[in-house]
Protein backbone atom coordinates (compact mmCIF):
# COMPACT_ATOMS: atom_id res chain seq x y z
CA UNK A 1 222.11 107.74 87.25
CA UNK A 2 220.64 108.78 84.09
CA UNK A 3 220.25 112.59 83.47
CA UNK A 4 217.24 113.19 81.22
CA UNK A 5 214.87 116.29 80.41
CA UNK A 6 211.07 115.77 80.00
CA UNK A 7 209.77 118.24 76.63
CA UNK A 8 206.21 118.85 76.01
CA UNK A 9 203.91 118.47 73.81
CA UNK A 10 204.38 120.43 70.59
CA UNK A 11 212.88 107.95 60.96
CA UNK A 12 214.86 109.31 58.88
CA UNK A 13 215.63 106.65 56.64
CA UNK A 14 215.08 106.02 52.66
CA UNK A 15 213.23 108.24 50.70
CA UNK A 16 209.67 106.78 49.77
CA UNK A 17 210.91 106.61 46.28
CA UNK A 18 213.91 104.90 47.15
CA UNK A 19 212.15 102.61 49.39
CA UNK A 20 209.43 101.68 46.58
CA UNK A 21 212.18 101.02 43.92
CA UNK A 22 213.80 98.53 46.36
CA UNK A 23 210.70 96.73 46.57
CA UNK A 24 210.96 94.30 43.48
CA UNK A 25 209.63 94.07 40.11
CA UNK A 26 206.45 92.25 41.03
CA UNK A 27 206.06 95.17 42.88
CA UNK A 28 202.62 97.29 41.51
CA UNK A 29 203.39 100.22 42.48
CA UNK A 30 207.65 101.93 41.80
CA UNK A 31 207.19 105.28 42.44
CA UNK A 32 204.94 107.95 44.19
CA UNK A 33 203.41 109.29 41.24
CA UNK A 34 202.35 105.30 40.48
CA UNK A 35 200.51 105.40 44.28
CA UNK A 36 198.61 108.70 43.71
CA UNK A 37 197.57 107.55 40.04
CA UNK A 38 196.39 103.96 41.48
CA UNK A 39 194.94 105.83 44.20
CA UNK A 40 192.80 108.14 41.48
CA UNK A 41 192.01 104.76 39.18
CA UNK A 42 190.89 103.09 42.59
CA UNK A 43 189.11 106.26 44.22
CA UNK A 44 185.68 104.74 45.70
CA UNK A 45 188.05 102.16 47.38
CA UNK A 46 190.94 103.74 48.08
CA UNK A 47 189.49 107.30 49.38
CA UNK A 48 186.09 107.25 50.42
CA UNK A 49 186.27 109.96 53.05
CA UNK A 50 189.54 111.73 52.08
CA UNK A 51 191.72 112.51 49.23
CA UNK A 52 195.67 112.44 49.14
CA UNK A 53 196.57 116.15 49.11
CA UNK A 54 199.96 115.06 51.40
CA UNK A 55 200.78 112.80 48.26
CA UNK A 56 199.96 114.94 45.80
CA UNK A 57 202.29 118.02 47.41
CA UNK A 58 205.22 115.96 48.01
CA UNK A 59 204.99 114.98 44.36
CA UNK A 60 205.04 118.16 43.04
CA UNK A 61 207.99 119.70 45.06
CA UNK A 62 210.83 118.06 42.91
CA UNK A 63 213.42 116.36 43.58
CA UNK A 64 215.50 115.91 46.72
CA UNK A 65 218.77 117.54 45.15
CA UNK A 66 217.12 120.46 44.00
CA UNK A 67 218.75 123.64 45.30
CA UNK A 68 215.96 124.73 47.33
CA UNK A 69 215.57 121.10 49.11
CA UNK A 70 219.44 121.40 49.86
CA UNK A 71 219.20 124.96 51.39
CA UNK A 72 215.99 123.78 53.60
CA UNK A 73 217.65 120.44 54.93
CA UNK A 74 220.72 122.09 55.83
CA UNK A 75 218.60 124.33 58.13
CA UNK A 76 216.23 122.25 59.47
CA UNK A 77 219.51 120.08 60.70
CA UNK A 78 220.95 123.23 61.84
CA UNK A 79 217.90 123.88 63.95
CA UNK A 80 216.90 120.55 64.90
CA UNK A 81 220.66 118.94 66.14
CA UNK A 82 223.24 122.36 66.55
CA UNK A 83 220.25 124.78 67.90
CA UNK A 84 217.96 121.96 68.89
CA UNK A 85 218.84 118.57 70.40
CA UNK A 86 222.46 118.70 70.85
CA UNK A 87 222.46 122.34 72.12
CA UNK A 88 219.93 120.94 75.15
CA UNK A 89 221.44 117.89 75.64
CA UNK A 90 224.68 120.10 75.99
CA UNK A 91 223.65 122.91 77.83
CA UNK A 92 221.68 121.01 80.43
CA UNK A 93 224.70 118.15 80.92
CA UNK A 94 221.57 115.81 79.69
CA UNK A 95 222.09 112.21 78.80
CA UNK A 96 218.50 111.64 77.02
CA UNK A 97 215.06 114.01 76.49
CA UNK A 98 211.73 112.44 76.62
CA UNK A 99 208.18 113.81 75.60
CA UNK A 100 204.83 112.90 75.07
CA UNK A 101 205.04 110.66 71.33
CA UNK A 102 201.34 111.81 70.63
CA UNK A 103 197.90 112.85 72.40
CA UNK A 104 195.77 110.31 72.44
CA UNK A 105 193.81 108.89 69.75
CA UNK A 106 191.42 110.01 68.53
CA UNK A 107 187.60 109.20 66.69
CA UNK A 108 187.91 109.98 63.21
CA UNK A 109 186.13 112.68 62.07
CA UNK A 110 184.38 112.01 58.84
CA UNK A 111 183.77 115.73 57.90
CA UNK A 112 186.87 117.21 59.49
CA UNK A 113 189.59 115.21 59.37
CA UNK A 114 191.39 114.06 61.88
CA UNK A 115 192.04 115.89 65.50
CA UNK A 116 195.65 115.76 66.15
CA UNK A 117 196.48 117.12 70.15
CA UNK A 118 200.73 117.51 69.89
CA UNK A 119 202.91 115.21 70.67
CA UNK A 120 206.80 114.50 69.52
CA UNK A 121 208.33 113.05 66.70
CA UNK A 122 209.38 115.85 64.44
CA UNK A 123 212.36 117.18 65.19
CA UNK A 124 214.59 113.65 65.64
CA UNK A 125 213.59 112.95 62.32
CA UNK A 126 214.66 115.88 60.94
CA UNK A 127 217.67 115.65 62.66
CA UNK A 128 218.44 112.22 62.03
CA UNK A 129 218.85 111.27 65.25
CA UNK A 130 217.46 108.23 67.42
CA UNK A 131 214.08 107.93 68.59
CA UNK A 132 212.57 105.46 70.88
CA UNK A 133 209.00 105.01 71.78
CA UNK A 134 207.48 102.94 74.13
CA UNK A 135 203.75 102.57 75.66
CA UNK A 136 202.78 104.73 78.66
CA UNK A 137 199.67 104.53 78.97
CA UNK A 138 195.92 104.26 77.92
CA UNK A 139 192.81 106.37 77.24
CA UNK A 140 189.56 104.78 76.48
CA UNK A 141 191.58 101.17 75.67
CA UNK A 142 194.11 103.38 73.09
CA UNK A 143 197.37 103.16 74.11
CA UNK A 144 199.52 106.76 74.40
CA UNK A 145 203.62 106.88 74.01
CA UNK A 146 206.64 108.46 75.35
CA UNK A 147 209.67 109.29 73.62
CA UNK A 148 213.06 109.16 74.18
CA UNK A 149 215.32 110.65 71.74
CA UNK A 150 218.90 112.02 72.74
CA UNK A 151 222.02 113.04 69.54
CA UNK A 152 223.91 111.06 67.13
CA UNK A 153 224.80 107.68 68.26
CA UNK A 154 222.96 107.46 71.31
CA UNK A 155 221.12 104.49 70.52
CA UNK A 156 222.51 101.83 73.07
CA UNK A 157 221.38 104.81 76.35
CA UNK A 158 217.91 105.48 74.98
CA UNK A 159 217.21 101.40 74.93
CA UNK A 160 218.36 101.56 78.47
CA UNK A 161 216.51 103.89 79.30
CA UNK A 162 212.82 103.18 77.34
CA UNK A 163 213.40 99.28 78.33
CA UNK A 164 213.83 101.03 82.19
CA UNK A 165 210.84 103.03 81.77
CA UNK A 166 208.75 99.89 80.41
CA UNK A 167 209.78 97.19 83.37
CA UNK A 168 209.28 100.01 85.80
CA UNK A 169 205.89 100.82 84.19
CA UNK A 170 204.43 98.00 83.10
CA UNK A 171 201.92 99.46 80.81
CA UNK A 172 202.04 97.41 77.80
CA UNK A 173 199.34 94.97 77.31
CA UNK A 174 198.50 92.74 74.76
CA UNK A 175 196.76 94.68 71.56
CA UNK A 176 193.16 94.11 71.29
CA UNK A 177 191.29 94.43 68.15
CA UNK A 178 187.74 96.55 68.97
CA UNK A 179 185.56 96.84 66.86
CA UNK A 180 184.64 100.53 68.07
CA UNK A 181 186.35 102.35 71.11
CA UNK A 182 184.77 102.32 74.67
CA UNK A 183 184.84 106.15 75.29
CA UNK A 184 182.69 105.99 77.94
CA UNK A 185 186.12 105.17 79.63
């Protein structure tokens, strides 16, 4: 039997400039500072309600080998795998954690912004480690996740255990395309 801990609420892969350069020379857009400028030239279409202040602050925090990046990353893996993951998978004799991915969804907020409730996600990214979500419920017709992220090379247990969890459940059902949510629900 599996030995997992349930965290509450509270993909590490290629950069987004390494991932646009890979994507071809037809490609319009190579870079990030190519999205936020087509974003600007295509404004009224591209950002009706809301600008791209994410984009825009990512840009201007240099590159990823800069000695300040290098200093961060090496503690935010230091928190997120030695302090974080690894040290409660450890402690606890823990084969897997699982948490809430996200609250659920929610009605966008024209003049606000969005309403985000918690959830997961964070940390195994940071860490670089594996992260598994699967359906686990609904609110008003929106589907809701779980997580189940665990250390380094624990890939082939957490697909045990989220393809457990979803024959056990059976939550998922086929996606449906509203026009509006029912959240009279």
């Amino acid at each position: 039997m599996s030995r997992i801990a349930v965290i509450g609420t509270g993909y590490v892969g290629l950069t987004t400039g390494a991932y646009l350069a890979h994507l071809g020379p037809k490609a319009p857009v190579r870079s990030l500072k190519d999205i936020i400028e087509f974003n600007e030239k295509n404004r009224d279409q591209e950002m009706p309600y809301f600008g791209q202040d994410l984009f825009v602050k990512a840009q201007a925090k240099g590159p990823l080998t800069s000695k300040e990046y290098l200093t961060a990353l090496r503690k935010n893996q230091r928190l997120s795998r030695t302090q974080g993951i690894d040290f409660v998978i450890n402690k606890h004799r823990l084969d897997a954690l699982i948490a809430p991915t996200g609250g659920p969804a929610w009605p966008t907020d024209w003049i606000n912004g969005d309403h985000f409730t918690g959830g997961y996600s964070s940390m195994s990214a940071v860490a670089g480690y594996p992260h598994i979500t699967v359906p686990a419920g609904y609110v008003f017709g929106l589907p809701f996740g779980i997580s189940f992220f665990g250390p380094a090379y624990s890939e082939p247990k957490l697909i045990k255990l989220a393809y457990a969890f979803e024959q056990a459940t059976k939550v998922r059902r086929m996606p449906r395309f509203l026009a509006s949510a029912d959240l009279k629900e």
